[in-house]
C-alpha atoms as a PDB file:
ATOM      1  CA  UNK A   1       4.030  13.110 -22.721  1.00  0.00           C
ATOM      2  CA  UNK A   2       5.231  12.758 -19.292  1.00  0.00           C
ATOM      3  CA  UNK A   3       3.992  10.492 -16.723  1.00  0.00           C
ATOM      4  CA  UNK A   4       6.290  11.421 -13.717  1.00  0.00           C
ATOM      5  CA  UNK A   5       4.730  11.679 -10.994  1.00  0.00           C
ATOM      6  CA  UNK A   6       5.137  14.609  -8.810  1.00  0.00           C
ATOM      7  CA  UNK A   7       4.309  15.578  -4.371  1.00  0.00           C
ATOM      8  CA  UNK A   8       1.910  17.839  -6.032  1.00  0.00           C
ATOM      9  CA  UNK A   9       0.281  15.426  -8.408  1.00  0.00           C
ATOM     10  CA  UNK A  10      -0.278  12.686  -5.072  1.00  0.00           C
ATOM     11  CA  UNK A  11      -3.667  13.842  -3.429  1.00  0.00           C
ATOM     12  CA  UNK A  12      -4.479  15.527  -0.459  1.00  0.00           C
ATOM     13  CA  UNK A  13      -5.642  12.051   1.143  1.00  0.00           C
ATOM     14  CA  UNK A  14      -2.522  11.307   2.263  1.00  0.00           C
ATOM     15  CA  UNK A  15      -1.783  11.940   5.957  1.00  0.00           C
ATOM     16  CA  UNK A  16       1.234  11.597   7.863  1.00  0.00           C
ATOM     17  CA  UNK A  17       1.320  11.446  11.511  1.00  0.00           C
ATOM     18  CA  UNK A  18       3.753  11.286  14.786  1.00  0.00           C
ATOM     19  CA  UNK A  19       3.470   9.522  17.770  1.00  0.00           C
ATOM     20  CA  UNK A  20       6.070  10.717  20.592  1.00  0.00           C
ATOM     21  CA  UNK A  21       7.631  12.456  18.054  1.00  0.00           C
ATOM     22  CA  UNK A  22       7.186  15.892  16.194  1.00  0.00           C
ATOM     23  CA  UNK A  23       7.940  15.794  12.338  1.00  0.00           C
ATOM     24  CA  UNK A  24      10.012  18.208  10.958  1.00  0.00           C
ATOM     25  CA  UNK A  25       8.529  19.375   7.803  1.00  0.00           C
ATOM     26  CA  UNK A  26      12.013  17.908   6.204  1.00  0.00           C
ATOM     27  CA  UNK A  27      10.789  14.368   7.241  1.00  0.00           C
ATOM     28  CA  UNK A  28       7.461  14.878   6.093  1.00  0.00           C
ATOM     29  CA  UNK A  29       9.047  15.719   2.504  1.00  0.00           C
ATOM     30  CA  UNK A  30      11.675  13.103   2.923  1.00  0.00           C
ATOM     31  CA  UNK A  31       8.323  10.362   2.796  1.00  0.00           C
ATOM     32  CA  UNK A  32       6.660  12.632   0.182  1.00  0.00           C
ATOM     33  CA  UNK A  33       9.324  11.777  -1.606  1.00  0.00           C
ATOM     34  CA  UNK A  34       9.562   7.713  -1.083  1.00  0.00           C
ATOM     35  CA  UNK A  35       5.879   7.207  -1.816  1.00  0.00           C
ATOM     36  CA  UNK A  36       5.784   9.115  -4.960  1.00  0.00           C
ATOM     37  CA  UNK A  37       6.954   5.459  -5.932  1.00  0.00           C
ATOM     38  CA  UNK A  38       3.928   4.014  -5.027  1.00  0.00           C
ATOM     39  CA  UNK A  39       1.887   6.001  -7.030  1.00  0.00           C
ATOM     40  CA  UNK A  40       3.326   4.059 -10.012  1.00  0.00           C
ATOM     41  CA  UNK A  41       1.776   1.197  -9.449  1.00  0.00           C
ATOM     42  CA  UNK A  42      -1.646   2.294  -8.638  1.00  0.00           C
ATOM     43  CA  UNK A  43      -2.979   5.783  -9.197  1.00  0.00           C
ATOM     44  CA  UNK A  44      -6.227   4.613  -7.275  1.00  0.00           C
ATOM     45  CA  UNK A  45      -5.162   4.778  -3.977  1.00  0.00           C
ATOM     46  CA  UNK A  46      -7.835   6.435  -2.058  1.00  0.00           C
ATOM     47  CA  UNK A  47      -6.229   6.742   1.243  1.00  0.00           C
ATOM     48  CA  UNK A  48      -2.630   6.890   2.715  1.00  0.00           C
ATOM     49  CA  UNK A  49      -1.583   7.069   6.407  1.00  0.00           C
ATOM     50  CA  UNK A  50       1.576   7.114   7.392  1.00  0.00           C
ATOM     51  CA  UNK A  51       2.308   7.018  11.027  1.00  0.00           C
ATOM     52  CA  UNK A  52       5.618   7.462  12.703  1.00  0.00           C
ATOM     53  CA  UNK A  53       6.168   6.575  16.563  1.00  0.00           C
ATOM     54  CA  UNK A  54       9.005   6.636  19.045  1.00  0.00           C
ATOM     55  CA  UNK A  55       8.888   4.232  21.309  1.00  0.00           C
ATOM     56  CA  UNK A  56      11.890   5.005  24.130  1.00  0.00           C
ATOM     57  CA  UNK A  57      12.838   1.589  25.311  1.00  0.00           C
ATOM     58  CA  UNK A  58      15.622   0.033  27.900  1.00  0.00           C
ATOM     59  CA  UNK A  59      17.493  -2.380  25.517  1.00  0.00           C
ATOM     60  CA  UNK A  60      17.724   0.937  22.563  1.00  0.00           C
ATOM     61  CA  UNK A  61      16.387  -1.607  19.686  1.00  0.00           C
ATOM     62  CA  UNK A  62      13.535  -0.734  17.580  1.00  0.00           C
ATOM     63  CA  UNK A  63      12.692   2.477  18.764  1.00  0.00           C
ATOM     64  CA  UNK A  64      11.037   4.229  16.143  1.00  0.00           C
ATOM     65  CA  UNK A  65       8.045   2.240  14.529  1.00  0.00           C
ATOM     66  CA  UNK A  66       6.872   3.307  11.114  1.00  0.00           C
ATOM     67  CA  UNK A  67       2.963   2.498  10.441  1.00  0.00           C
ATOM     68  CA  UNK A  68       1.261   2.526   6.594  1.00  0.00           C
ATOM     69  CA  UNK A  69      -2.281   2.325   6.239  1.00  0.00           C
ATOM     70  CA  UNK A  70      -3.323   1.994   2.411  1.00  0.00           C
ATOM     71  CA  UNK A  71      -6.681   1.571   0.991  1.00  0.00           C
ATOM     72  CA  UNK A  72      -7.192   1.147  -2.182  1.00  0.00           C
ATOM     73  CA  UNK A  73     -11.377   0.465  -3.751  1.00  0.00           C
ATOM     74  CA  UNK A  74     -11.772  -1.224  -1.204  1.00  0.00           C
ATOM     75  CA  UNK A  75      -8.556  -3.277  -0.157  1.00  0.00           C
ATOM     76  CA  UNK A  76      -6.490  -2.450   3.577  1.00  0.00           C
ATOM     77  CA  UNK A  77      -2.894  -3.129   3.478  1.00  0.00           C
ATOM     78  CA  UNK A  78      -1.960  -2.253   6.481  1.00  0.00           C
ATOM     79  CA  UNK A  79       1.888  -2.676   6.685  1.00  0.00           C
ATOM     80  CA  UNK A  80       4.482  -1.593  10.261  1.00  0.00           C
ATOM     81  CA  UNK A  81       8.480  -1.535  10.092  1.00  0.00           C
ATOM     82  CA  UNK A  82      10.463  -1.490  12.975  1.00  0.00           C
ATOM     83  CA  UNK A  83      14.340  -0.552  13.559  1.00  0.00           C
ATOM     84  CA  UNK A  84      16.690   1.918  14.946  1.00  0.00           C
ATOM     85  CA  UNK A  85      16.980   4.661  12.532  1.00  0.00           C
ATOM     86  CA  UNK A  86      13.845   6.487  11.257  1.00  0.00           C
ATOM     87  CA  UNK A  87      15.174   6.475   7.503  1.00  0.00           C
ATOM     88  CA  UNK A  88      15.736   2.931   7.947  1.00  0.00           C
ATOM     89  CA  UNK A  89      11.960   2.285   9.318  1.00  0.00           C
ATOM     90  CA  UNK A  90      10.717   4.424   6.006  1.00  0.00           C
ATOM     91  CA  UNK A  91      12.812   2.849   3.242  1.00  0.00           C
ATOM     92  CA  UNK A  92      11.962  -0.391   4.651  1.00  0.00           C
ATOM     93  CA  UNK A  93       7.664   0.408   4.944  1.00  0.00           C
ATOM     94  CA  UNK A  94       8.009   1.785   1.321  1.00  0.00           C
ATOM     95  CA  UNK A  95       9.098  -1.457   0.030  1.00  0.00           C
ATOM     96  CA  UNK A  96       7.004  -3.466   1.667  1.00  0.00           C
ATOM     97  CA  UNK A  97       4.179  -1.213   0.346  1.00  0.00           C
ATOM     98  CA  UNK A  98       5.627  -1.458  -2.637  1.00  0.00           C
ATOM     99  CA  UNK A  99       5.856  -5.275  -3.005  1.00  0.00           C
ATOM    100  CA  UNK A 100       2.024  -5.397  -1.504  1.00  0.00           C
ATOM    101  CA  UNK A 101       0.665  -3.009  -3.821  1.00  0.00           C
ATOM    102  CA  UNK A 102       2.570  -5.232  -7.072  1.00  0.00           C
ATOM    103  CA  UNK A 103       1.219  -8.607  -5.644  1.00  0.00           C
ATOM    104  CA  UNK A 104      -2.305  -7.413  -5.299  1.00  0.00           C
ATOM    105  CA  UNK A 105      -2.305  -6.041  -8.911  1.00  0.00           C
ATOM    106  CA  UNK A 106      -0.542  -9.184 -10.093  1.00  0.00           C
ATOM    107  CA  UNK A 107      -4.094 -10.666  -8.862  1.00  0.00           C
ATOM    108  CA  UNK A 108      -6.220  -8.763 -10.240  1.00  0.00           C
ATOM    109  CA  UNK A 109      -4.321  -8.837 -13.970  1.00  0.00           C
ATOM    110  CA  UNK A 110      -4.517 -12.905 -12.997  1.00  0.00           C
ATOM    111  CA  UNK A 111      -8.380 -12.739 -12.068  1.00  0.00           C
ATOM    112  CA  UNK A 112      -8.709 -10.780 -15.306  1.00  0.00           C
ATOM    113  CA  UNK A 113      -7.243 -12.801 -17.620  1.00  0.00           C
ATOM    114  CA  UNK A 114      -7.806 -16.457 -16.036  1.00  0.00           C
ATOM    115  CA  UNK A 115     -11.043 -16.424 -15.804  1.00  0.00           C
ATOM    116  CA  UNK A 116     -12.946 -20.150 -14.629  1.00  0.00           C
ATOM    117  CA  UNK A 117     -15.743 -22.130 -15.895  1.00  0.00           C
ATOM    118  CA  UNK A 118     -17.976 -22.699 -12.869  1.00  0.00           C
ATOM    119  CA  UNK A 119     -18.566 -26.216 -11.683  1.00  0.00           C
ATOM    120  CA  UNK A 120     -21.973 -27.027 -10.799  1.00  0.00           C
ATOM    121  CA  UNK A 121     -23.080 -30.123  -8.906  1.00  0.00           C
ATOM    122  CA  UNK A 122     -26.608 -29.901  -9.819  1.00  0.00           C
ATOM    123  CA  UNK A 123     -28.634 -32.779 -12.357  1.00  0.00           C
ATOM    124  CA  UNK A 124     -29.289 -30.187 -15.292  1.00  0.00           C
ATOM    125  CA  UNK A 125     -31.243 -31.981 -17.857  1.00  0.00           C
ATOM    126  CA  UNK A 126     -29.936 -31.513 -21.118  1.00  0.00           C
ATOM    127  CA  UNK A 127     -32.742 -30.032 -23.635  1.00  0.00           C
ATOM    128  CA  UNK A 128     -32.392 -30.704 -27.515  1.00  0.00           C
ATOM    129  CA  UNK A 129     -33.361 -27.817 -29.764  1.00  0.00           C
ATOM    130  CA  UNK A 130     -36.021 -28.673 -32.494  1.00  0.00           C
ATOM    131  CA  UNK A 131     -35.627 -26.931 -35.413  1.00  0.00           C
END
């Protein structure tokens, strides 16, 4: 059995977006591509957004901004990557997606697993049981 993960097997609730900038349908695949990765780590990801922006500046650093917006049941990572070089800005968002979407699954396995007594303050009398 396979479990590859494929552009057509990610759902249609991922959106990708420019700002001052029009996509060429070879950047568009080009991300396709680098969040197929993220997929991997959690198949329930309701909602992708991935926003790419030019931002023309005087001093020529960190012009293109690269925006993710992830929800997952009920969790927003919201993650931004500037640089340079619009591959550069991707690679870079990916990984921090990446690393965000690990951590929070590495708490939920830990909430899971490690479960804790509750503490209560309160002055519970204490009942014997007569048989």
């Amino acid at each position: 059995m396979n479990n590859q993960i494929t552009i057509q097997d990610i759902p249609q609730k991922v959106v990708i977006k420019g700002r001052n900038i029009k996509l060429t349908s070879a950047t568009k695949k080009i991300i396709h591509i680098k969040i197929e990765k993220l997929f991997h780590h959690a198949r329930d990801i309701s909602y992708l957004k991935i926003i790419v922006e030019y931002r023309p500046n005087k001093s020529h650093q960190n012009r293109y901004v690269v925006e993710g917006h992830l929800e997952l049941e009920g969790v927003f990572i919201i993650v931004s990557e500037y640089s340079n070089d619009i591959s550069c800005s991707i690679d870079h968002l990916v990984d921090k997606l990446d690393r965000k979407l690990r951590k929070h699954s590495n708490k939920m396995i830990q909430k899971r697993c490690h479960s804790h007594k509750i503490d209560l303050n309160a002055n519970i009398p204490k009942i014997q049981m007569v048989y």
